[in-house]
C-alpha atoms as a PDB file:
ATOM      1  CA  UNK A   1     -24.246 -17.964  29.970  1.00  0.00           C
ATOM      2  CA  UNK A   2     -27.598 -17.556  28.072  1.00  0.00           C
ATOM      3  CA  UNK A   3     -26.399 -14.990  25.841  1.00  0.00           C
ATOM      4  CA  UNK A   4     -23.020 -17.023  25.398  1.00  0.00           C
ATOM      5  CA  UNK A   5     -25.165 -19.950  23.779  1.00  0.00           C
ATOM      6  CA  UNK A   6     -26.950 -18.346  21.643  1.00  0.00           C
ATOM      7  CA  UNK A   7     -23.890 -16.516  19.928  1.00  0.00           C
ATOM      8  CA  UNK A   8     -22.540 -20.328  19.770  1.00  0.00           C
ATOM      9  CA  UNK A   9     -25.789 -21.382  18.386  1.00  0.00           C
ATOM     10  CA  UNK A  10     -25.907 -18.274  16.266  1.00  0.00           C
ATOM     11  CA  UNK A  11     -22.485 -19.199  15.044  1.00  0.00           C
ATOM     12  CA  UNK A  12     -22.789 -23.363  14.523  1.00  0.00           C
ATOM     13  CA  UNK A  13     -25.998 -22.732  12.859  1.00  0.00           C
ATOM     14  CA  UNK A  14     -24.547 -21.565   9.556  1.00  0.00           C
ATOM     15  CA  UNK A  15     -21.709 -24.152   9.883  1.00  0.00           C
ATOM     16  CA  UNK A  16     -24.295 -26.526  10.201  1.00  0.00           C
ATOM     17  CA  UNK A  17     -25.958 -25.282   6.988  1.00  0.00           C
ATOM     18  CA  UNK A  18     -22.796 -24.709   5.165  1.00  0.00           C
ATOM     19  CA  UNK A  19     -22.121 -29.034   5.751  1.00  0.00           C
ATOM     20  CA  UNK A  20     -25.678 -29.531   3.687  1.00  0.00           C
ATOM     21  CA  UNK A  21     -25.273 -26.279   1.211  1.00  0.00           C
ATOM     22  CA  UNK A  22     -25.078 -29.031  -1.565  1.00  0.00           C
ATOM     23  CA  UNK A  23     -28.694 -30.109  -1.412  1.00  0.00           C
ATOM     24  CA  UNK A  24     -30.005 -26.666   0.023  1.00  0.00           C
ATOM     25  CA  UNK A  25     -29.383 -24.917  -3.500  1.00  0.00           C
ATOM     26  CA  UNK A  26     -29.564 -21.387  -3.183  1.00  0.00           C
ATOM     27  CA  UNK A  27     -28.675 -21.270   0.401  1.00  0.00           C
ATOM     28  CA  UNK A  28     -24.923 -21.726   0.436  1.00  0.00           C
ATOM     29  CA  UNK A  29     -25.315 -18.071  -1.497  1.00  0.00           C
ATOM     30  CA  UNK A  30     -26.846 -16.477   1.440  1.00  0.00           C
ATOM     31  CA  UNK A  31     -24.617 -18.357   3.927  1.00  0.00           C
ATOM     32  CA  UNK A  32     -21.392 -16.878   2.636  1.00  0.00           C
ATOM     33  CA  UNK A  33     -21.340 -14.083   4.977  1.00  0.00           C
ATOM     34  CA  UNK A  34     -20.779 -16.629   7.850  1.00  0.00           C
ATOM     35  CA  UNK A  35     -18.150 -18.587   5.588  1.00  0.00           C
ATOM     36  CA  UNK A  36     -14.325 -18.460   6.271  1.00  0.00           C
ATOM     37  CA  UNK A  37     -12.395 -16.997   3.771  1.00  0.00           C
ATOM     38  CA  UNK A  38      -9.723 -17.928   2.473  1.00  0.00           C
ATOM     39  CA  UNK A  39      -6.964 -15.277   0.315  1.00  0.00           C
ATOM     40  CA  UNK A  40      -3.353 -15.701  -0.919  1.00  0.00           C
ATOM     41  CA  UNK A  41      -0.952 -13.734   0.384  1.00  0.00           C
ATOM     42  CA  UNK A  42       2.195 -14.481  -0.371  1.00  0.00           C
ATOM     43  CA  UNK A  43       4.856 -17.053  -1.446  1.00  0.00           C
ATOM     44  CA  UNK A  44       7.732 -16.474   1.055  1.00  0.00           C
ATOM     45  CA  UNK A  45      11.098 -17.564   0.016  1.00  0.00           C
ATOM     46  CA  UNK A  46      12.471 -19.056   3.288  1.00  0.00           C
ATOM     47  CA  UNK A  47      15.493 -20.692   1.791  1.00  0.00           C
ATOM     48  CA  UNK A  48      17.168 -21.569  -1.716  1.00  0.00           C
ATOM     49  CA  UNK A  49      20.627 -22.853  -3.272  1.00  0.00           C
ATOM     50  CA  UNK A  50      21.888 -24.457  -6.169  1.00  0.00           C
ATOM     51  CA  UNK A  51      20.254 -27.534  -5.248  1.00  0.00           C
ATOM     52  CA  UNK A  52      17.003 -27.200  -3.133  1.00  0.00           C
ATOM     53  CA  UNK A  53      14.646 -24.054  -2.453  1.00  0.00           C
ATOM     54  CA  UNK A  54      12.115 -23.767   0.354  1.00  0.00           C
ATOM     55  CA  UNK A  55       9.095 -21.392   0.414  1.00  0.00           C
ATOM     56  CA  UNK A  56       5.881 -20.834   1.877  1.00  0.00           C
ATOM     57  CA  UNK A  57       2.533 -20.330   0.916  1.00  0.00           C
ATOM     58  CA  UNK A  58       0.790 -18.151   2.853  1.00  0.00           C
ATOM     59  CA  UNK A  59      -2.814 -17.435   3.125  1.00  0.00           C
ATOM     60  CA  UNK A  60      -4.884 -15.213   4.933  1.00  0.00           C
ATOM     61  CA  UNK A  61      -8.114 -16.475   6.911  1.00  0.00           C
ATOM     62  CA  UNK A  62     -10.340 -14.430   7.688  1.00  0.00           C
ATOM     63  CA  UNK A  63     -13.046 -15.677   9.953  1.00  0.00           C
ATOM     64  CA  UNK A  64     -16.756 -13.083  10.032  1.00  0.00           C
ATOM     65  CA  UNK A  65     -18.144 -14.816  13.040  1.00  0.00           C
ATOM     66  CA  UNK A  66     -18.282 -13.282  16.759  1.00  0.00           C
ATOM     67  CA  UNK A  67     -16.625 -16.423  17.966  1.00  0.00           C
ATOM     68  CA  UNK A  68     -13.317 -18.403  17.738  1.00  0.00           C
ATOM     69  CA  UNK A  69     -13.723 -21.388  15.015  1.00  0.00           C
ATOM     70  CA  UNK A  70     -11.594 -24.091  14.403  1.00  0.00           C
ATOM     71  CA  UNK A  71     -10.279 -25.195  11.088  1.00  0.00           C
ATOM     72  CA  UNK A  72      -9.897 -29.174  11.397  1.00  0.00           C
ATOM     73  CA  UNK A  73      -7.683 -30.059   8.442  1.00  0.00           C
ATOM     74  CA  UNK A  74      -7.006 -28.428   5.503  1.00  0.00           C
ATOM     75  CA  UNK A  75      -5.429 -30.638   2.438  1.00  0.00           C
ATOM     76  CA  UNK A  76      -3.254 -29.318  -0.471  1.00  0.00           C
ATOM     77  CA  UNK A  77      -1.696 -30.084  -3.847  1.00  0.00           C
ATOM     78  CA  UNK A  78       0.886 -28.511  -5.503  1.00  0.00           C
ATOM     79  CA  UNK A  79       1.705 -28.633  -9.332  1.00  0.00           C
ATOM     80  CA  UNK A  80       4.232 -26.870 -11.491  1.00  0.00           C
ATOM     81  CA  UNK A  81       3.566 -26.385 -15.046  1.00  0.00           C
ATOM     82  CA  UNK A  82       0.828 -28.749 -14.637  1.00  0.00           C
ATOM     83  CA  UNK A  83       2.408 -31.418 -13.268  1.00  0.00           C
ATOM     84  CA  UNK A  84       2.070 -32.427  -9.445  1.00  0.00           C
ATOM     85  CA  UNK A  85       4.901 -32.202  -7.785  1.00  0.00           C
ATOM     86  CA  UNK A  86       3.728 -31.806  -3.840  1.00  0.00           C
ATOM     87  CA  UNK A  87       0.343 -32.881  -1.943  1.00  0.00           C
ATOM     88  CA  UNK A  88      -0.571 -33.219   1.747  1.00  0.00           C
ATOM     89  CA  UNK A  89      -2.728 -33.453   4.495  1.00  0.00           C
ATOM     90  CA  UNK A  90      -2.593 -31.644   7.842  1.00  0.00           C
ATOM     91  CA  UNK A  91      -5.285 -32.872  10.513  1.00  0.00           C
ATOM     92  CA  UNK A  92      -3.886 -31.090  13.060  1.00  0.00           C
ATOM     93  CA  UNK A  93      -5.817 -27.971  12.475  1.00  0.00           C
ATOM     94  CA  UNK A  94      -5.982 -24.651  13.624  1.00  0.00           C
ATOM     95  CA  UNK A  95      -7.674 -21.883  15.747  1.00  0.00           C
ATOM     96  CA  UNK A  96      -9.041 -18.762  13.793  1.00  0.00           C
ATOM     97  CA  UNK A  97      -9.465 -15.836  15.594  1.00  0.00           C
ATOM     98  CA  UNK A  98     -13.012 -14.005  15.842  1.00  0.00           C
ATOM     99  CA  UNK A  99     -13.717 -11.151  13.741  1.00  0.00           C
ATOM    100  CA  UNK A 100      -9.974 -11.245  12.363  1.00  0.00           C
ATOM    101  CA  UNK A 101      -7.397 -13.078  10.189  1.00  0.00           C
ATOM    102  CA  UNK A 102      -5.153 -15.750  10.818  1.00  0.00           C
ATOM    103  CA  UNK A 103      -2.302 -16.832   8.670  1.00  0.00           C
ATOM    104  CA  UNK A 104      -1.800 -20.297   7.386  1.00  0.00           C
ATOM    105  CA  UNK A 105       1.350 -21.283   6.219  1.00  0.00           C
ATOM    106  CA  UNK A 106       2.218 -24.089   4.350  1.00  0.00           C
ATOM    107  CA  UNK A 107       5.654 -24.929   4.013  1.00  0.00           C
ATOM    108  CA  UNK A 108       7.154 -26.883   0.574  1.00  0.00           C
ATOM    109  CA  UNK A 109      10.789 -27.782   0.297  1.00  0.00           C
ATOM    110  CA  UNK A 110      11.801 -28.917  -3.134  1.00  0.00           C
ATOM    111  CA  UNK A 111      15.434 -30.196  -4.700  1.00  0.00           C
ATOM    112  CA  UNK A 112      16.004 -28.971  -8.254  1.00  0.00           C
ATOM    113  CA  UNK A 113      17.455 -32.156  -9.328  1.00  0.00           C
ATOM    114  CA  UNK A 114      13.979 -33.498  -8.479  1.00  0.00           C
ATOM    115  CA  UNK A 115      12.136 -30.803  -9.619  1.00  0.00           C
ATOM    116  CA  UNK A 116      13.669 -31.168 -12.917  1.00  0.00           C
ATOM    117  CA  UNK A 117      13.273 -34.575 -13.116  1.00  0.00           C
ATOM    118  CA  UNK A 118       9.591 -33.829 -13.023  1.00  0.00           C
ATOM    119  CA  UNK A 119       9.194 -30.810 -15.159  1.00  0.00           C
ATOM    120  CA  UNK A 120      10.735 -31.241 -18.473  1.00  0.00           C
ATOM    121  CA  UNK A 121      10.085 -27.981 -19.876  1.00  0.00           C
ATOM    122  CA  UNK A 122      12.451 -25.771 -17.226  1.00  0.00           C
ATOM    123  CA  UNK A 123      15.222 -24.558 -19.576  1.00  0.00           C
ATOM    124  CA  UNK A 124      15.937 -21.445 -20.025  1.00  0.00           C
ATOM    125  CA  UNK A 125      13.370 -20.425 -17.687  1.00  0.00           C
ATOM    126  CA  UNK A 126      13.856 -18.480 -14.004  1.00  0.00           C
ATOM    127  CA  UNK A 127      10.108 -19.359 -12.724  1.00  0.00           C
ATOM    128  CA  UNK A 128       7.532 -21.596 -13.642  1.00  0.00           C
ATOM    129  CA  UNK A 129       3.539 -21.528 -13.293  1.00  0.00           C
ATOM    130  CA  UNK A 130       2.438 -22.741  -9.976  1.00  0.00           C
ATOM    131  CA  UNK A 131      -1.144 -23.685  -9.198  1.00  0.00           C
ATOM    132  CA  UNK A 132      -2.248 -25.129  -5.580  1.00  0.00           C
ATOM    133  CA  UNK A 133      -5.743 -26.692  -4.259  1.00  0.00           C
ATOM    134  CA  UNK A 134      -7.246 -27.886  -1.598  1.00  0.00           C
ATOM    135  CA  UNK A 135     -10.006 -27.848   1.129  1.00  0.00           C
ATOM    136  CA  UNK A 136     -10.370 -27.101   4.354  1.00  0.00           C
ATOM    137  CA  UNK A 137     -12.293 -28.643   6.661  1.00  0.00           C
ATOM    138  CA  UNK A 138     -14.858 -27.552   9.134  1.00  0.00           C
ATOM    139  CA  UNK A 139     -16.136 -29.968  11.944  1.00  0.00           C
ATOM    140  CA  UNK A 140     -20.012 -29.766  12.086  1.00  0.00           C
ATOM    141  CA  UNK A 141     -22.687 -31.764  13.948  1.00  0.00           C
ATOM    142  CA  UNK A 142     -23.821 -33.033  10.353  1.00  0.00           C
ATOM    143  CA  UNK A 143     -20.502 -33.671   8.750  1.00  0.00           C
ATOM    144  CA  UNK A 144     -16.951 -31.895   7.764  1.00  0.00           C
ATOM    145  CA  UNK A 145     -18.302 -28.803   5.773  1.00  0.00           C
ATOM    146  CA  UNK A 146     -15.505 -28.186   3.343  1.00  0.00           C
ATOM    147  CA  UNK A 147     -14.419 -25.199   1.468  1.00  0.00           C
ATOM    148  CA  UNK A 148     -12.348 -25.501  -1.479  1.00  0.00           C
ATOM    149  CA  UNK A 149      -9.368 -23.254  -2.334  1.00  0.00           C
ATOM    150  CA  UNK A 150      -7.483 -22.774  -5.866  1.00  0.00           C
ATOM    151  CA  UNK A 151      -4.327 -20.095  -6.366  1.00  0.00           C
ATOM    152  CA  UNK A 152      -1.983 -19.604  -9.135  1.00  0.00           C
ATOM    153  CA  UNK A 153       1.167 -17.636  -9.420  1.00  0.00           C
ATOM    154  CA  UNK A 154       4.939 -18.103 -10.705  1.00  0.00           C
ATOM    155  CA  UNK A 155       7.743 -20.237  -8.823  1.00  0.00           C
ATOM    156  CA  UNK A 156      11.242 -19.504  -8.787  1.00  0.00           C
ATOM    157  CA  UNK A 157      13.439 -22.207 -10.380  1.00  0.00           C
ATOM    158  CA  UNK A 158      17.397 -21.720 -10.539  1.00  0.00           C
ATOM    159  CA  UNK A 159      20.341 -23.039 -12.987  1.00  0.00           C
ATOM    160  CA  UNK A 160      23.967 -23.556 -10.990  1.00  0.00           C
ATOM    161  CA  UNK A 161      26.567 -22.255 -13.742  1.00  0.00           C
ATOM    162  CA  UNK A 162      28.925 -24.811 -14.462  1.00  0.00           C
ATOM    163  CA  UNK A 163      32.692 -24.281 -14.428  1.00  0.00           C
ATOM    164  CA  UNK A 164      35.024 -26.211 -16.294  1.00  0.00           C
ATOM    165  CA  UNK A 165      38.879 -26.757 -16.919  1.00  0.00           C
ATOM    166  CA  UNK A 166      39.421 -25.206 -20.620  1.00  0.00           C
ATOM    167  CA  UNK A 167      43.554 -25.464 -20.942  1.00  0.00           C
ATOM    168  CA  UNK A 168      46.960 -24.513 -19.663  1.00  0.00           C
ATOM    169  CA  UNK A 169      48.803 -22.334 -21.744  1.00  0.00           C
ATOM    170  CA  UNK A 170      52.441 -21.545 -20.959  1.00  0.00           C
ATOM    171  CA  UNK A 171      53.489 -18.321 -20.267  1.00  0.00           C
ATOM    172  CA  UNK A 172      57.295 -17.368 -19.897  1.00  0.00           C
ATOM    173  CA  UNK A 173      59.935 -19.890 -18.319  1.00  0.00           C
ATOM    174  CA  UNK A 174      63.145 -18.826 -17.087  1.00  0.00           C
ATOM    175  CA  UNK A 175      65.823 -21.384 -16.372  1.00  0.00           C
ATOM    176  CA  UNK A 176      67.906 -18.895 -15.015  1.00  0.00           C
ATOM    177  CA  UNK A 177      65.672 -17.284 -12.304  1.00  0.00           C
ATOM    178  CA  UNK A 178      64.135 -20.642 -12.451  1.00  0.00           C
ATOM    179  CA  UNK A 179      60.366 -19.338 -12.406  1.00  0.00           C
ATOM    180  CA  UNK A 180      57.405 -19.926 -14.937  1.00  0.00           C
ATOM    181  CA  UNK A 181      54.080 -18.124 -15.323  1.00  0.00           C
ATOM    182  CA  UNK A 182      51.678 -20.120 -16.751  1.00  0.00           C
ATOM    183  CA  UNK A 183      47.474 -19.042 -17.586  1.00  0.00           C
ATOM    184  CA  UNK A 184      44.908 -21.139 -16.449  1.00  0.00           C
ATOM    185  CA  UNK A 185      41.625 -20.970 -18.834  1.00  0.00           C
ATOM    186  CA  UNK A 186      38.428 -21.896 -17.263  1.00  0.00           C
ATOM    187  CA  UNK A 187      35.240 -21.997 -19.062  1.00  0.00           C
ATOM    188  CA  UNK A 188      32.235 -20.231 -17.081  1.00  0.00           C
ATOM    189  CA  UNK A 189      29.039 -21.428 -18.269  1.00  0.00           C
ATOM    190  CA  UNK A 190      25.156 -20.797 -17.497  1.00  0.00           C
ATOM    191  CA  UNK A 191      24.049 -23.959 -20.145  1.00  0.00           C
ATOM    192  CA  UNK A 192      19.849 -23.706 -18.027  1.00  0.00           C
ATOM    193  CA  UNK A 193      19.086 -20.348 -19.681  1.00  0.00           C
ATOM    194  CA  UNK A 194      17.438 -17.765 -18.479  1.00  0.00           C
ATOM    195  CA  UNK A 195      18.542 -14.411 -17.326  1.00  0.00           C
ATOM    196  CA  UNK A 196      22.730 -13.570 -17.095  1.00  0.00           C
ATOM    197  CA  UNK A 197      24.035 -14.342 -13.788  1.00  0.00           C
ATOM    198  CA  UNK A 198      26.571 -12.680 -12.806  1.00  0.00           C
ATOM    199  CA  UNK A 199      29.835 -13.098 -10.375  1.00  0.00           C
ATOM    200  CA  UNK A 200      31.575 -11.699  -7.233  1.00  0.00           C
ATOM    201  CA  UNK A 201      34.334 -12.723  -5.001  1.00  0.00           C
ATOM    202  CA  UNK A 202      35.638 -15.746  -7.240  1.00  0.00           C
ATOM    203  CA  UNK A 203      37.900 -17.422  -4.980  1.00  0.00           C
ATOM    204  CA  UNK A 204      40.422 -20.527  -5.408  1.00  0.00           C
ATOM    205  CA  UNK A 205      42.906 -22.628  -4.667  1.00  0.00           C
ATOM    206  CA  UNK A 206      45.268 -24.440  -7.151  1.00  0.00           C
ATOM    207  CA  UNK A 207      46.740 -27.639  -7.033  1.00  0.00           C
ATOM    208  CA  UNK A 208      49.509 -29.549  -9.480  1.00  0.00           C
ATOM    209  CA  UNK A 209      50.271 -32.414  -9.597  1.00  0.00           C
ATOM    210  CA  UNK A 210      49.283 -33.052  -5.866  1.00  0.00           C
ATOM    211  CA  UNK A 211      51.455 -29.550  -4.752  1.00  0.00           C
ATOM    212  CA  UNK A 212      49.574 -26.505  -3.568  1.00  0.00           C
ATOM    213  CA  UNK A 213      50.643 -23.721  -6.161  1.00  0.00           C
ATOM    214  CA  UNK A 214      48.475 -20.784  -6.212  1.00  0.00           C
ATOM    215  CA  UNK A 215      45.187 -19.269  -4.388  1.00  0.00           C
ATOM    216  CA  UNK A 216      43.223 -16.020  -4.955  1.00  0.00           C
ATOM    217  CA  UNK A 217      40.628 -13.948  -6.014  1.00  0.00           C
ATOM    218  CA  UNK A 218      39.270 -12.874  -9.114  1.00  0.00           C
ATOM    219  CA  UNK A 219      36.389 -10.165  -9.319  1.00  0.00           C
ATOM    220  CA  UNK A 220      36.338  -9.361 -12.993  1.00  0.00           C
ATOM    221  CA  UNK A 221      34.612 -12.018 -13.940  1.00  0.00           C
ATOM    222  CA  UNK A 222      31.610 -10.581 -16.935  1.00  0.00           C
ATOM    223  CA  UNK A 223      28.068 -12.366 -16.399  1.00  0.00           C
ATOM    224  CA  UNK A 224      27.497 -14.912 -18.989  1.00  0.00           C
ATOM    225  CA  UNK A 225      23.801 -14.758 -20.683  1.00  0.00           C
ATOM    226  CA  UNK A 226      21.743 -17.727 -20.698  1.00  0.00           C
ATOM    227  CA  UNK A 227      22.972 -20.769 -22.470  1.00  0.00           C
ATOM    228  CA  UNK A 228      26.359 -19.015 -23.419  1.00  0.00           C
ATOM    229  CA  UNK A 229      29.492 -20.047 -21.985  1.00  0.00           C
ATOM    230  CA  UNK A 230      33.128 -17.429 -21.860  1.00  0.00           C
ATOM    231  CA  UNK A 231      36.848 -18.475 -20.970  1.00  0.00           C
ATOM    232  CA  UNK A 232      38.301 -16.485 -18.080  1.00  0.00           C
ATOM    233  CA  UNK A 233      42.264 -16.699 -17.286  1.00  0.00           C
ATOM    234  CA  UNK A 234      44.036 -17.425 -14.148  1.00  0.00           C
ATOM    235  CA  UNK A 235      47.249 -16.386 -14.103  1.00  0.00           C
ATOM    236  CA  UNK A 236      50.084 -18.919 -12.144  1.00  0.00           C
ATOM    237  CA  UNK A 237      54.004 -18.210 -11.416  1.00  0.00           C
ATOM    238  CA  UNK A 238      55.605 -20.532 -10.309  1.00  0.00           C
ATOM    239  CA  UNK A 239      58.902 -20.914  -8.304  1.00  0.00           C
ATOM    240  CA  UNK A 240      60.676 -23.697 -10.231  1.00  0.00           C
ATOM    241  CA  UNK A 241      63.500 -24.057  -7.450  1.00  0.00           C
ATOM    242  CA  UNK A 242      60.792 -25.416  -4.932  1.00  0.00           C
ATOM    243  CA  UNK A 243      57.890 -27.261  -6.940  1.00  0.00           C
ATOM    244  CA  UNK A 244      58.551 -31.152  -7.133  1.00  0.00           C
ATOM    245  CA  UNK A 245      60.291 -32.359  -9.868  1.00  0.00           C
ATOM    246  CA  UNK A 246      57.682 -34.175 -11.582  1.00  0.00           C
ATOM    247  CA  UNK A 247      55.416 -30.727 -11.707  1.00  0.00           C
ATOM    248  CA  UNK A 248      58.952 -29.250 -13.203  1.00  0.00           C
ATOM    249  CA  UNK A 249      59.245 -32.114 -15.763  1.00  0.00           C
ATOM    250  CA  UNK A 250      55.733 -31.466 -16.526  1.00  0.00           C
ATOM    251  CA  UNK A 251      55.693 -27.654 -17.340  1.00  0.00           C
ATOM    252  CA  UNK A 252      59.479 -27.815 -19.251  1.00  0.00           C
ATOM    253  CA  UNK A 253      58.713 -31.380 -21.156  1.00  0.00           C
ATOM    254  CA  UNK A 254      54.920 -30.148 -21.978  1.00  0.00           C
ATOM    255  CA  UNK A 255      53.459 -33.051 -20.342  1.00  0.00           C
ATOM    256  CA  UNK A 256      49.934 -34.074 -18.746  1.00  0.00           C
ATOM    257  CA  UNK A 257      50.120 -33.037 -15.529  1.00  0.00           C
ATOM    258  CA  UNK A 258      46.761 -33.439 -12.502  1.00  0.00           C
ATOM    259  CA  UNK A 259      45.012 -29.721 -12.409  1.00  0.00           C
ATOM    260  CA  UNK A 260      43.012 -29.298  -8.898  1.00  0.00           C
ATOM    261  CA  UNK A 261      41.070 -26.310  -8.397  1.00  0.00           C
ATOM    262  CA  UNK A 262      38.546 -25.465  -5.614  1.00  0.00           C
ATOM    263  CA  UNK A 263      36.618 -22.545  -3.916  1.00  0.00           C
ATOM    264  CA  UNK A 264      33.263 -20.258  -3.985  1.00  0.00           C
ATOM    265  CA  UNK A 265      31.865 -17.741  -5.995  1.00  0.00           C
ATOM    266  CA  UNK A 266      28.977 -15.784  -5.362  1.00  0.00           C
ATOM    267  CA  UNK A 267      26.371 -16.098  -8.392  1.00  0.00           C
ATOM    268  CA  UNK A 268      23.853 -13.494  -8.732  1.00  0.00           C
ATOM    269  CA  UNK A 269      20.785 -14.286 -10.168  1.00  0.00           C
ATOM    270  CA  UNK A 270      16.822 -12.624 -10.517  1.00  0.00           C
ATOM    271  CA  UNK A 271      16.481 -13.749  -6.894  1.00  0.00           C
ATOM    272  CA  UNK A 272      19.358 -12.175  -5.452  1.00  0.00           C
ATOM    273  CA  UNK A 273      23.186 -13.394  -4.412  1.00  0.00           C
ATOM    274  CA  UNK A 274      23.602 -16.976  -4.263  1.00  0.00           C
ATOM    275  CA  UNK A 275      26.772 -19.026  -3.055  1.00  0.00           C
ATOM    276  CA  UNK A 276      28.126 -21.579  -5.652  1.00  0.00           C
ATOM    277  CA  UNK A 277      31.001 -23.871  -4.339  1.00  0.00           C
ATOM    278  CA  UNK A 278      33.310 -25.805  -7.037  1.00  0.00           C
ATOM    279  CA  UNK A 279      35.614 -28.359  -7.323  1.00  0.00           C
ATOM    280  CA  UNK A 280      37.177 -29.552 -10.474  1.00  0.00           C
ATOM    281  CA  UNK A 281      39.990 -32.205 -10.947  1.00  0.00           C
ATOM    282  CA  UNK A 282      41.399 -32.604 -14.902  1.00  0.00           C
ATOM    283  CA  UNK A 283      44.929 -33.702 -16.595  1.00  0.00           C
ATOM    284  CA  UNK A 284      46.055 -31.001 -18.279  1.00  0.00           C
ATOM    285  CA  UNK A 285      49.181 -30.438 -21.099  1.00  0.00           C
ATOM    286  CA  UNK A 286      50.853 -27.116 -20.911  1.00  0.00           C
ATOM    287  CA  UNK A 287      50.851 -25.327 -24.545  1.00  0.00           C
END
């Protein structure tokens, strides 16, 4: 039990110091061996769609001392670009191991409509600048000794592609066989910049004025480059002897007529295969 308080003594004594390093000059230099450090990892990518992304920023701490010490709160503050977009406080604390390290994670979940309501300057770009701060906080007879922490890095940011209903061109009609083929044009865009995206497994439904008509997939779609936009064609025959009579009057008298479509498309993008539902409604004249 002796020896047991004097490695606690041995331990709280530079703590103790570290709380009144301020006014001891010099001192906090030769303290730092005793100090907890503190080193970025990594930011882990835990989750991210079209509309929110959630990460982690993980440190290492790596604690010198013979004995277990306990990190008391630890604050932090997140900006993108320059601009704060995050900041919190966690009193809960921590154990740190002896003579080892011990990860601290701290967990951000951001939605990019948000985001980009904050950062102005995100087009056309796939991450921004990241910088976070903070202290921890050590419990001391004399006070909370604090250590400050700064990191910088990138962030990753995406753009959902948009997808649009372009026109309805007619195809052939045969009154005799009573069918019609008609093309669908869709415009495919990726109007936030930044690196093509690319597409896989396009898949869809089709509705007509209020009648299921067609459903698919399309896997030959070409990736678009930032801020460009391309047409793609769906192709549509139609069985004229069973599609309601309005959607017949439509297609034969060239008229407006309701266009549903609906499904999921994978997206690819810098940070791998995202899944991108759509649904777009539109009045539409065949031509």
């Amino acid at each position: 039990m002796k020896h047991l308080r004097l490695v606690s003594l041995a331990l709280l004594t530079p703590l103790v110091l570290l709380a009144s390093c301020k006014s001891l000059g010099q001192l906090g230099d030769a303290l730092s061996p005793y100090t907890p450090k503190l080193t970025f990892n990594q930011l882990a990518l835990k989750g991210l769609d079209f509309t929110k992304i959630e990460v982690e920023f993980v440190f290492d701490l790596h604690n010198p001392n013979p004995l277990a010490v306990k990190l008391d709160t630890f604050s932090y503050d997140l900006g993108l670009e320059g601009v704060q977009v995050v900041k919190g406080t966690n009193n809960e604390g921590i154990q740190l191991k002896s003579y080892g390290d011990t990860q601290l994670a701290i967990p951000v979940s951001l939605t990019f409509a948000n985001l980009f309501e904050l950062v102005k300057n995100v087009q056309g770009k796939d991450d921004l600048g990241f910088s976070i701060g903070g202290e921890l906080g050590f419990k001391t007879p004399v006070g909370m000794a604090r250590v400050p922490f700064k990191e910088e890095g990138r962030f990753p940011v995406v753009h959902a592609p948009s997808i649009s209903l372009e026109g309805l061109r007619m195809g052939k009609v045969d009154l005799l066989k009573q069918t019609a083929s008609l093309q669908l044009d869709l415009g495919v865009g990726n109007p936030g910049g930044g690196k093509a995206v690319s597409f896989a497994g396009f898949e869809y439904g089709l509705a007509m004025g209020g009648a299921k008509v067609a459903s698919g997939t399309k896997n030959d779609i070409p990736e678009v480059a930032g801020g460009k936009k391309q047409v793609i064609s769906l192709p549509i025959d139609i069985d004229l002897k069973s599609a309601a009579k309005t959607l017949v009057g439509a297609i034969t008298g060239k008229k407006a007529i309701d266009v549903k479509l609906d499904g999921k498309v994978q997206v690819g993008t810098p940070f791998g295969k995202i899944p991108l539902t759509f649904d777009q409604l539109g009045s539409l004249i065949p031509h």
